[in-house]
N, C-alpha and C. Protein backbone atom coordinates (compact mmCIF):
# COMPACT_ATOMS: atom_id res chain seq x y z
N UNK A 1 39.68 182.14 -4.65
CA UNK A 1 40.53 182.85 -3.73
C UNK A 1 39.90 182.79 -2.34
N UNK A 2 40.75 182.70 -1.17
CA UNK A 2 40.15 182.55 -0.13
C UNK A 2 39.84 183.71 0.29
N UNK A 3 38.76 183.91 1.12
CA UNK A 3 38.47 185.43 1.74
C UNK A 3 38.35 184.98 3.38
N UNK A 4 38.19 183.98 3.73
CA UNK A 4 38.14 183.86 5.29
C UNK A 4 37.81 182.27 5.75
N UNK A 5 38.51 182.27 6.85
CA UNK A 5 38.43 180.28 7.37
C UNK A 5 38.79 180.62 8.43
N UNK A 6 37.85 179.60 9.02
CA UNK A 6 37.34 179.38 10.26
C UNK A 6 37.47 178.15 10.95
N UNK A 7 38.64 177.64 11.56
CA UNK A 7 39.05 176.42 12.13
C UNK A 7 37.47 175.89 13.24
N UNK A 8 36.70 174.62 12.71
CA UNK A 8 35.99 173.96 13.48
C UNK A 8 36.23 172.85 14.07
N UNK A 9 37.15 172.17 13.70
CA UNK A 9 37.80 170.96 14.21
C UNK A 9 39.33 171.21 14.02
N UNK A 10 39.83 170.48 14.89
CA UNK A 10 41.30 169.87 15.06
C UNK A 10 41.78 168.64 15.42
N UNK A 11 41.79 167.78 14.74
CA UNK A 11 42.45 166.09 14.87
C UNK A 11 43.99 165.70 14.57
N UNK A 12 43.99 164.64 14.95
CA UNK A 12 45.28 164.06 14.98
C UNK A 12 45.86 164.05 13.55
N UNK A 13 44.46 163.81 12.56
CA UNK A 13 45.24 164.34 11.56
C UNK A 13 44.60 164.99 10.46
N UNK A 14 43.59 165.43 10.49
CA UNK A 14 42.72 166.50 9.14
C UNK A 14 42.52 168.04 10.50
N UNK A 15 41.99 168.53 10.05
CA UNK A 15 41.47 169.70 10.05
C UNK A 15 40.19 170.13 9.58
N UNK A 16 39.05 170.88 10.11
CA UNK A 16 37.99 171.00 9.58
C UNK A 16 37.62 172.38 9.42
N UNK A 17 37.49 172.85 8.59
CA UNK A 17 37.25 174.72 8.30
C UNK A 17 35.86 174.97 7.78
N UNK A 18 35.83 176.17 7.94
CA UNK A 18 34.45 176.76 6.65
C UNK A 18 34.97 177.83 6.82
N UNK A 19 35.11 177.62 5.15
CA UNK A 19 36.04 178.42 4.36
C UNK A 19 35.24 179.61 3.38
N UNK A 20 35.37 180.53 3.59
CA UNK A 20 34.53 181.69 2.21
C UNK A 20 35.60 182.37 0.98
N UNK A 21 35.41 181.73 -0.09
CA UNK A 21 35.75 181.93 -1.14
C UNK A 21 35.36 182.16 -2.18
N UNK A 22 36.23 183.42 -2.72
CA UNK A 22 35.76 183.76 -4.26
C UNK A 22 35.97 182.92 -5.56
N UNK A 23 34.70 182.20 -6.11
CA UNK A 23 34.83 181.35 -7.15
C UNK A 23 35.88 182.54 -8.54
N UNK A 24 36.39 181.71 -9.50
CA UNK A 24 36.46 182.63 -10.26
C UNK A 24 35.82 182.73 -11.61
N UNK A 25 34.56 182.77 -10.93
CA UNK A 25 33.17 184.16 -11.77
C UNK A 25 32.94 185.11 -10.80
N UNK A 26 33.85 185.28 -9.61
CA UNK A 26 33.42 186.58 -8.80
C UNK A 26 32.48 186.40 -7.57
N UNK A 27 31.42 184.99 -7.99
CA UNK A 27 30.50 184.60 -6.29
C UNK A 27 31.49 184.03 -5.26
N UNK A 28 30.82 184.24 -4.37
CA UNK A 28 31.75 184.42 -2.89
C UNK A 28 30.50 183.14 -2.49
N UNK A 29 30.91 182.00 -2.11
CA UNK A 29 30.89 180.80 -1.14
C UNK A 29 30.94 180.41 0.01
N UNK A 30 30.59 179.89 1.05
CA UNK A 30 31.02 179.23 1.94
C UNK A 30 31.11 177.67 1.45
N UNK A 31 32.42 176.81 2.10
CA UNK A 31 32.25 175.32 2.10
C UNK A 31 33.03 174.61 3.38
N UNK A 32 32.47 173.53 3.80
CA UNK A 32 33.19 173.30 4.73
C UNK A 32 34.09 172.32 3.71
N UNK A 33 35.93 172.58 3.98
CA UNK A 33 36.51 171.44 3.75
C UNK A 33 37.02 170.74 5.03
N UNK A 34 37.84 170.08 4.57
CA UNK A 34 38.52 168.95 5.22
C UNK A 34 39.72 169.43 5.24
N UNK A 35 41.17 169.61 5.84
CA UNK A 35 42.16 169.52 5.80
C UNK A 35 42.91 168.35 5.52
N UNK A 36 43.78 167.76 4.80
CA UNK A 36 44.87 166.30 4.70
C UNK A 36 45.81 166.46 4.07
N UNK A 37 46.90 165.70 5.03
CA UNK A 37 48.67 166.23 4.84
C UNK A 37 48.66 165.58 3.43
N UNK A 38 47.68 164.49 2.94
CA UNK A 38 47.80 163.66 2.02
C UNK A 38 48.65 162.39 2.11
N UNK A 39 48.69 161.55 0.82
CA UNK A 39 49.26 160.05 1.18
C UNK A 39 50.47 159.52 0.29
N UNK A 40 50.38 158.45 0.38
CA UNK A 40 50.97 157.63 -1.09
C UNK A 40 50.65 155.96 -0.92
N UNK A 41 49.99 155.47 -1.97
CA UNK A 41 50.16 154.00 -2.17
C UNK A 41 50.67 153.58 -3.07
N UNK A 42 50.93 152.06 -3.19
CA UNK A 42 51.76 151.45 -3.90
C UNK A 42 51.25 150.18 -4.58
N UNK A 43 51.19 150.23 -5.77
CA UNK A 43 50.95 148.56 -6.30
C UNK A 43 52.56 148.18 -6.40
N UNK A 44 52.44 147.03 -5.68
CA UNK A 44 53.55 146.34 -5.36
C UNK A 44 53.60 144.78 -5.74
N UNK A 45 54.23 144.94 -7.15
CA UNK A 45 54.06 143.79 -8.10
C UNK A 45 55.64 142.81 -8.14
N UNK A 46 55.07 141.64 -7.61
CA UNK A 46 56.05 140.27 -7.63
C UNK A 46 56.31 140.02 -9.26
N UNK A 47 57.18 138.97 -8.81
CA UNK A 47 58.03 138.55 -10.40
C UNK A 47 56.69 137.61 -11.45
N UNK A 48 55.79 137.45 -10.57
CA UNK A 48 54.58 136.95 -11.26
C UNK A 48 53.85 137.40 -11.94
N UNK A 49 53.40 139.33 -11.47
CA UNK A 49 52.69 139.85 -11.53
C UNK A 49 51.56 139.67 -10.74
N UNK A 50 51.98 139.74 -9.69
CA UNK A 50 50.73 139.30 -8.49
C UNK A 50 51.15 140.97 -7.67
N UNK A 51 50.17 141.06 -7.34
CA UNK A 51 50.09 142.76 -6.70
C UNK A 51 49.57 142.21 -5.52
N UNK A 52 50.31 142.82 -4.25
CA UNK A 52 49.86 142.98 -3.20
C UNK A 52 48.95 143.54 -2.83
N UNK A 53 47.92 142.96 -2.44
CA UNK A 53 46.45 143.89 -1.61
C UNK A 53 46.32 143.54 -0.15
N UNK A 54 45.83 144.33 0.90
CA UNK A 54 45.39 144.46 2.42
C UNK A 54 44.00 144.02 1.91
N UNK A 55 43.72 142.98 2.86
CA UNK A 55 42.33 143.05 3.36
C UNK A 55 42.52 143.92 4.84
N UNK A 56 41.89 145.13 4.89
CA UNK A 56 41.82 146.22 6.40
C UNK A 56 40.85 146.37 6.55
N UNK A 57 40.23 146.02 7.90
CA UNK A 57 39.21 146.65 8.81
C UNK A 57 39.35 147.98 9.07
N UNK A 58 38.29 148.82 8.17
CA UNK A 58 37.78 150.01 8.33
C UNK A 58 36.76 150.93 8.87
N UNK A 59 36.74 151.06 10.26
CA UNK A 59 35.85 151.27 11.04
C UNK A 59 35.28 152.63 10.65
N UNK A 60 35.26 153.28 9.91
CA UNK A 60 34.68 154.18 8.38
C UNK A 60 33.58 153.99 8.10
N UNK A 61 34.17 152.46 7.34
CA UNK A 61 33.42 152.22 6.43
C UNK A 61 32.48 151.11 6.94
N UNK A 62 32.34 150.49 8.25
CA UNK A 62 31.66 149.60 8.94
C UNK A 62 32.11 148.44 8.37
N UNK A 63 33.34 148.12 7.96
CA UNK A 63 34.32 146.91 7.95
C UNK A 63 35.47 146.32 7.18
N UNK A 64 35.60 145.26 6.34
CA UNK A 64 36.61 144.98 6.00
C UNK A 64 36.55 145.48 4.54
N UNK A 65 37.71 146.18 3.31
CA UNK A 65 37.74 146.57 2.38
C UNK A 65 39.16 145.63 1.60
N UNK A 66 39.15 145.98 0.58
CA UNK A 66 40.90 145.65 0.15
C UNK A 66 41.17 147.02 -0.81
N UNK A 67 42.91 146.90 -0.40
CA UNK A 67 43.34 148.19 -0.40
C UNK A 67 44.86 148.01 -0.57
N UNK A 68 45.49 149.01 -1.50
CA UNK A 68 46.88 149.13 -1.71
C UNK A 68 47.63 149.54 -0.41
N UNK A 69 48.74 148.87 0.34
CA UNK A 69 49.70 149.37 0.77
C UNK A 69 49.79 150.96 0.40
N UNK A 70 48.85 151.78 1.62
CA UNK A 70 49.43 153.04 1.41
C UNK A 70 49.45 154.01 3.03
N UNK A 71 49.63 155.13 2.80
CA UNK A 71 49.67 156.02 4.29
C UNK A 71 49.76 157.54 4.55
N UNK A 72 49.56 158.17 5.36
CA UNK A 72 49.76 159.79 5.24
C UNK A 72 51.33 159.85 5.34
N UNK A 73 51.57 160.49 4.72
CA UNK A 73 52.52 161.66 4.36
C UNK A 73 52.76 162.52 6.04
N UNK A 74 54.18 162.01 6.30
CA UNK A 74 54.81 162.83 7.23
C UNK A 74 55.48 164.02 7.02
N UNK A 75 54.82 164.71 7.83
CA UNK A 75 55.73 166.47 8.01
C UNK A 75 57.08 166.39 7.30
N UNK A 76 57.19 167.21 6.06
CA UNK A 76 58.56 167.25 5.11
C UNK A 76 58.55 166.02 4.77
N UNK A 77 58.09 165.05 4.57
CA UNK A 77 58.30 163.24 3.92
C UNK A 77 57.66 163.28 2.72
N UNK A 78 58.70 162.91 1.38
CA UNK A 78 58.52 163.01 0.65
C UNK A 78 57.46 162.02 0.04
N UNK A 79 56.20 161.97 -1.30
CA UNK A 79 55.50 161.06 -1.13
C UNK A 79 56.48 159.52 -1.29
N UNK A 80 57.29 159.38 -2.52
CA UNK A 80 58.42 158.61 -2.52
C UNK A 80 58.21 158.00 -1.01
N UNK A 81 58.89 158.52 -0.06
CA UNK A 81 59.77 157.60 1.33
C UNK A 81 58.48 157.32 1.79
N UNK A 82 57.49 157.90 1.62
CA UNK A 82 56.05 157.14 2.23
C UNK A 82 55.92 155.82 1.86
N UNK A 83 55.46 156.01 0.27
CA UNK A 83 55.44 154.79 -0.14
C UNK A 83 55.91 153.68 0.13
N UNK A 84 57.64 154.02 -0.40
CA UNK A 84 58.91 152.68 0.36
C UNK A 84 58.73 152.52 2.31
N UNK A 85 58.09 153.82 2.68
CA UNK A 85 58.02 153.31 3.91
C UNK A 85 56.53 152.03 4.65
N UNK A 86 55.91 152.72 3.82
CA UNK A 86 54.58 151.82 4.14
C UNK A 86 54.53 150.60 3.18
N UNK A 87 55.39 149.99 2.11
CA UNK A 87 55.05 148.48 1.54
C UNK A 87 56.16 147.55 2.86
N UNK A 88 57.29 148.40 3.64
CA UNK A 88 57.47 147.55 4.44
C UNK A 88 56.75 147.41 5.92
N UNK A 89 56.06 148.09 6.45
CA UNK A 89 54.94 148.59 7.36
C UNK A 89 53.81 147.37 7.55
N UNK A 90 53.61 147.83 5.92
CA UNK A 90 52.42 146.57 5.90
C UNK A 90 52.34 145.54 4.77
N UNK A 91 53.54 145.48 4.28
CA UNK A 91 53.49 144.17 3.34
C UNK A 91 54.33 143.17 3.38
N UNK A 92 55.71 144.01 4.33
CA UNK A 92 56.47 143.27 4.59
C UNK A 92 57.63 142.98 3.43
N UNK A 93 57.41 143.86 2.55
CA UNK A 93 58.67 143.51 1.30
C UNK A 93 59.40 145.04 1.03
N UNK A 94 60.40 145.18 0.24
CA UNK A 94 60.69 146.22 -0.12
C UNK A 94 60.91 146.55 -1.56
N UNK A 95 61.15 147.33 -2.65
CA UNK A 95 61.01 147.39 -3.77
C UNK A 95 62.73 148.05 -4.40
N UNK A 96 62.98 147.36 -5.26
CA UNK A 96 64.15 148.12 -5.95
C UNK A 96 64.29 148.96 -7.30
N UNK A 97 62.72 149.16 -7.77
CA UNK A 97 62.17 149.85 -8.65
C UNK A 97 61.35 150.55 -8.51
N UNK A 98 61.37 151.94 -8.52
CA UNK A 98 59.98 152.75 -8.29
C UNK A 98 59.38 153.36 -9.50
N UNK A 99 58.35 153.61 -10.18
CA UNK A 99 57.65 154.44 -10.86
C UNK A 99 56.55 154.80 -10.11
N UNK A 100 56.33 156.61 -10.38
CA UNK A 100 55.08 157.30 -10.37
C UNK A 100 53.96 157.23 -11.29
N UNK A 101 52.82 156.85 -10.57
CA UNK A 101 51.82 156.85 -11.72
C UNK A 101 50.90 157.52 -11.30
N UNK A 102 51.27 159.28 -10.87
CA UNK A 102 50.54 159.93 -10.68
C UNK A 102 49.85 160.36 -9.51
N UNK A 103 49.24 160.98 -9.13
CA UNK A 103 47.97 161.30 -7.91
C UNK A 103 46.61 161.12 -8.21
N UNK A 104 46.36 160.89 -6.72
CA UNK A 104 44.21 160.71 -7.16
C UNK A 104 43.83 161.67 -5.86
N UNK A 105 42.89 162.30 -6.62
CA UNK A 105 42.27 163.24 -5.09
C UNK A 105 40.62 162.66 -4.96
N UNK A 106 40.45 162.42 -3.92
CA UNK A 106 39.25 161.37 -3.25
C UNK A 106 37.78 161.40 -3.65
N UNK A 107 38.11 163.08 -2.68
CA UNK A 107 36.74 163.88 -2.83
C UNK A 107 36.94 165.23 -2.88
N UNK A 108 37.00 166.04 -4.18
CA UNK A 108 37.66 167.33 -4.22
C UNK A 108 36.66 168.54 -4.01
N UNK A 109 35.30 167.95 -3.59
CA UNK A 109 34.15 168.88 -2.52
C UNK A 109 34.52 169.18 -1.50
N UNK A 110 35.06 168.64 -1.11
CA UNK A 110 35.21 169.05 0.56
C UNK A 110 36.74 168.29 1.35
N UNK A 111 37.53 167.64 0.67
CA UNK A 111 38.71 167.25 1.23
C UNK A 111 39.90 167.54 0.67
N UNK A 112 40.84 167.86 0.98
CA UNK A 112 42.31 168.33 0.64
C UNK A 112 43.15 167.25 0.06
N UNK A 113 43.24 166.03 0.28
CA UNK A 113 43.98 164.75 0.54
C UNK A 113 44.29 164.61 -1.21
N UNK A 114 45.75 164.29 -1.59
CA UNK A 114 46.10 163.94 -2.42
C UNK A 114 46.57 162.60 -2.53
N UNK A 115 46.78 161.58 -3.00
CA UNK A 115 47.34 159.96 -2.80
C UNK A 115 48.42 159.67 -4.05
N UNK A 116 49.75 159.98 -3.65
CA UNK A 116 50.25 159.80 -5.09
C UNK A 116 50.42 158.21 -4.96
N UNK A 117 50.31 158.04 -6.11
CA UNK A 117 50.48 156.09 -6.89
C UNK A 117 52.01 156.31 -7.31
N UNK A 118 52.25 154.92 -6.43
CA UNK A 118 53.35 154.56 -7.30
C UNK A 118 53.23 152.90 -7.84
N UNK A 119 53.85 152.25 -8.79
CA UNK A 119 54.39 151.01 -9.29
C UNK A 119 55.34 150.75 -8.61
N UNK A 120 56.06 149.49 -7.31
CA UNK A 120 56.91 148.97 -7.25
C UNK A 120 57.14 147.91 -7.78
N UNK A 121 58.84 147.23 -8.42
CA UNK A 121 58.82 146.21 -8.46
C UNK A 121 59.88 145.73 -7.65
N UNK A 122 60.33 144.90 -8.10
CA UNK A 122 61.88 144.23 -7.60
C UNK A 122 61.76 144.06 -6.66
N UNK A 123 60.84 143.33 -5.78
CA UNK A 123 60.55 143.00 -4.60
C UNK A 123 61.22 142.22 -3.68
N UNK A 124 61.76 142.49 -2.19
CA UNK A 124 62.72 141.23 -1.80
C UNK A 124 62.13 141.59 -0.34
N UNK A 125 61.98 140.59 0.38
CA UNK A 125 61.39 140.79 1.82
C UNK A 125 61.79 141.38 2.93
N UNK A 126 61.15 141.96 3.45
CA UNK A 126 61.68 142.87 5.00
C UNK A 126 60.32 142.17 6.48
N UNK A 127 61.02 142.87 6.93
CA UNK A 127 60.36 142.60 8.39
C UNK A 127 58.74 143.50 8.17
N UNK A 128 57.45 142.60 8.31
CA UNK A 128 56.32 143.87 8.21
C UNK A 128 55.92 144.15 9.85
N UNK A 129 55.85 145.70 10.08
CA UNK A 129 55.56 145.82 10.92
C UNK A 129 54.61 147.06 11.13
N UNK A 130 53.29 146.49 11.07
CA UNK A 130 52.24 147.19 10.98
C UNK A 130 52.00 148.24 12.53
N UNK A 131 51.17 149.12 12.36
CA UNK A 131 51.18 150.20 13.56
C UNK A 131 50.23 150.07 14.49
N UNK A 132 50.48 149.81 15.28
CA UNK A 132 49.17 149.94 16.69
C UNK A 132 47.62 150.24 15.83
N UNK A 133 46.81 149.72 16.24
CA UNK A 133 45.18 149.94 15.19
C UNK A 133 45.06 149.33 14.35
N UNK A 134 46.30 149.21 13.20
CA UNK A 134 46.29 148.48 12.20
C UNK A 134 45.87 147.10 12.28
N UNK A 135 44.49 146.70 11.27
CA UNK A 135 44.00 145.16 11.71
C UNK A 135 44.41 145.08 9.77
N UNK A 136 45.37 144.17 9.79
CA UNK A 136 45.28 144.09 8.27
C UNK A 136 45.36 142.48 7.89
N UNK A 137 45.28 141.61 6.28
CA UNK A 137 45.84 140.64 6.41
C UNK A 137 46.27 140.94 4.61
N UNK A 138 47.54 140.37 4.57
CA UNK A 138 48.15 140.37 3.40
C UNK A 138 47.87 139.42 2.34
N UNK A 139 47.68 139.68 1.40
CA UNK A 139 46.93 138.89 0.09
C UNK A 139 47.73 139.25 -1.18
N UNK A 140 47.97 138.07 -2.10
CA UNK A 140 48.83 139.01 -3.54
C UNK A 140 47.89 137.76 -4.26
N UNK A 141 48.00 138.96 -5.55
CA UNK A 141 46.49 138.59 -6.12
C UNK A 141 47.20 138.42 -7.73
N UNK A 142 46.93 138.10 -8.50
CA UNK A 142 47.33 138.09 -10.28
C UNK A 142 46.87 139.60 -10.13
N UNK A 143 47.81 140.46 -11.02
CA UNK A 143 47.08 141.91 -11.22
C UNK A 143 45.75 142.54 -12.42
N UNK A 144 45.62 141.06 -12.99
CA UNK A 144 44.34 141.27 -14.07
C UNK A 144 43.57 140.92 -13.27
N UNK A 145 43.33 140.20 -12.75
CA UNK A 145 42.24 139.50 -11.63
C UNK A 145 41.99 141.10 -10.59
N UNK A 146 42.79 141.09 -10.12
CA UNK A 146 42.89 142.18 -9.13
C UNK A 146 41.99 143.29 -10.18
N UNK A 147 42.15 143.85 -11.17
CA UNK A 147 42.08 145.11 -12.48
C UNK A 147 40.11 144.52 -12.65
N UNK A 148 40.04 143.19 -12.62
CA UNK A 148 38.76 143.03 -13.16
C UNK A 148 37.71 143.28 -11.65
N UNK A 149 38.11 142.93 -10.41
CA UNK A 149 37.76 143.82 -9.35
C UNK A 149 37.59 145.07 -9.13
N UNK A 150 38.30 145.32 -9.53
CA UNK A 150 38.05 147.11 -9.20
C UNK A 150 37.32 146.74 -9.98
N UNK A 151 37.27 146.64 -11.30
CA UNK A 151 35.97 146.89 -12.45
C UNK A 151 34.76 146.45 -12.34
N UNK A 152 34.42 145.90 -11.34
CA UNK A 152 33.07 144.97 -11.30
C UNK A 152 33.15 145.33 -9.47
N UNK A 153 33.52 146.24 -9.37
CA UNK A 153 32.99 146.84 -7.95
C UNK A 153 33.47 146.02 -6.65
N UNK A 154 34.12 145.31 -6.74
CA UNK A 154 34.72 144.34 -5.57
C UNK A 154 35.46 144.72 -4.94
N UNK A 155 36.83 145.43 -5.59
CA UNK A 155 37.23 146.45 -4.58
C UNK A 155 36.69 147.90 -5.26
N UNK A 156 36.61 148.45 -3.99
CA UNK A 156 35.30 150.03 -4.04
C UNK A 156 36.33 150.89 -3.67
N UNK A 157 37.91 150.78 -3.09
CA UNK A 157 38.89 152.08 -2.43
C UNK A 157 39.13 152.68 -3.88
N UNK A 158 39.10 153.65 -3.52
CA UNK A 158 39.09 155.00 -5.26
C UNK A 158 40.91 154.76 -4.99
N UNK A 159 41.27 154.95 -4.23
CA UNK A 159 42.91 154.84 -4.48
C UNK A 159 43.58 153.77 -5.15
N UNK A 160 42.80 152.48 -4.18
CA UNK A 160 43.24 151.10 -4.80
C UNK A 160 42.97 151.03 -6.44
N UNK A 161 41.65 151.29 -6.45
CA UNK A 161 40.80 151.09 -8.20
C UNK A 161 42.21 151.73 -9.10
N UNK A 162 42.18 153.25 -8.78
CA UNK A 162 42.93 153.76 -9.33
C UNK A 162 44.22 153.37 -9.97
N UNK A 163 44.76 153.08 -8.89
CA UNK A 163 46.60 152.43 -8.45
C UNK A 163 46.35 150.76 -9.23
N UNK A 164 45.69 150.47 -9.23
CA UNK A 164 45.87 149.09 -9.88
C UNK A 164 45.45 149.65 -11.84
N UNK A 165 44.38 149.99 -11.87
CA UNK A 165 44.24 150.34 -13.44
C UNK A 165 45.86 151.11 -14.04
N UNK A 166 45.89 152.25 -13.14
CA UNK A 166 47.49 152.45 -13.80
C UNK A 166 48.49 152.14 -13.93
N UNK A 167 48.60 150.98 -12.72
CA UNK A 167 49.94 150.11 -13.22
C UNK A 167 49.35 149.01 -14.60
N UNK A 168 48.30 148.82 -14.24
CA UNK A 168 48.00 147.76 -15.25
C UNK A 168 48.10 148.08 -16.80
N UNK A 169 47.98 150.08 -16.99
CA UNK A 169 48.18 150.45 -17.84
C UNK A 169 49.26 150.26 -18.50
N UNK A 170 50.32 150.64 -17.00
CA UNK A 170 51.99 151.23 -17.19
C UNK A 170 52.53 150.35 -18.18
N UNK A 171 51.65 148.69 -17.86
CA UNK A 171 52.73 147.74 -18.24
C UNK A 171 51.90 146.54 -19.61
N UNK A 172 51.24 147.89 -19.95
CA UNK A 172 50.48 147.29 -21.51
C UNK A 172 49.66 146.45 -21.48
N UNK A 173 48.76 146.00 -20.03
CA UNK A 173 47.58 145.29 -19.85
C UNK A 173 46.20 146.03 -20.55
């Protein structure tokens, strides 16, 4: 239960608090979290089974990663229209099948941010039009190939890892 927060930061888009809360065994805490509107990504699987991945420069993480087509969550935007909004953003296709495969939360010490996964399929092309900052380059990969990456540490994004093992699940790999 919260007992008191204390706004230390304000950004364009998290929030930074230290927060005092009652665990429930009754001790009272301080922690700093993170504020995040949260996201949604997408494994976005061709008639091949080739899943779309970003190679993105992440100035984070001191450089380039690979990563699912995903994005924050706009004020009232459902995770759904995120999703369909960001595989045309940055992949350049659009999907005529959606499944949920759930949420992943990052770092639940200290950050708010939820990432729901979805499965697209039925893929047919749109205009990609990535956002000012955005350094990305588009790659579609076999999705076992892609599944044995995450597994052997090649791709390291907890969203991506995630979002690819569960579609890979969804569809009896």
């Amino acid at each position: 239960m919260l007992i008191s927060s204390e706004t230390k930061f304000r950004g364009r888009i998290v929030t930074g608090n230290v927060e005092v809360v009652e665990l429930p065994n009754g001790e009272r805490v301080t922690l700093d979290i993170i504020h995040h509107p949260g996201g949604a990504a997408v494994a976005a699987l061709d008639g091949d089974r080739r899943v779309c991945l970003l190679r993105q420069y992440r100035h984070a993480v001191g450089g380039w990663i690979w990563e699912l087509p995903a994005g924050k969550l706009e004020p009232g935007e459902p995770p759904l229209a995120t999703a369909q909004r960001e595989i045309v953003e940055e992949a350049g296709v659009r999907a005529t099948h959606w499944e949920p495969l759930g949420a992943v939360i990052s770092s639940p010490g200290v950050l708010t941010e939820s990432v729901h996964l979805f499965l697209a399929t039925g893929l047919v092309p749109a205009t990609q039009q990535t956002e000012h900052g955005e350094l990305l380059e588009v790659h579609w990969m076999g999705l076992a190939e892609a599944c044995r990456r995450a597994l052997d540490g090649e791709i390291s994004d907890g969203k991506t890892c995630v979002g690819l093992l569960r579609a890979a699940g969804r569809l009896g790999m």
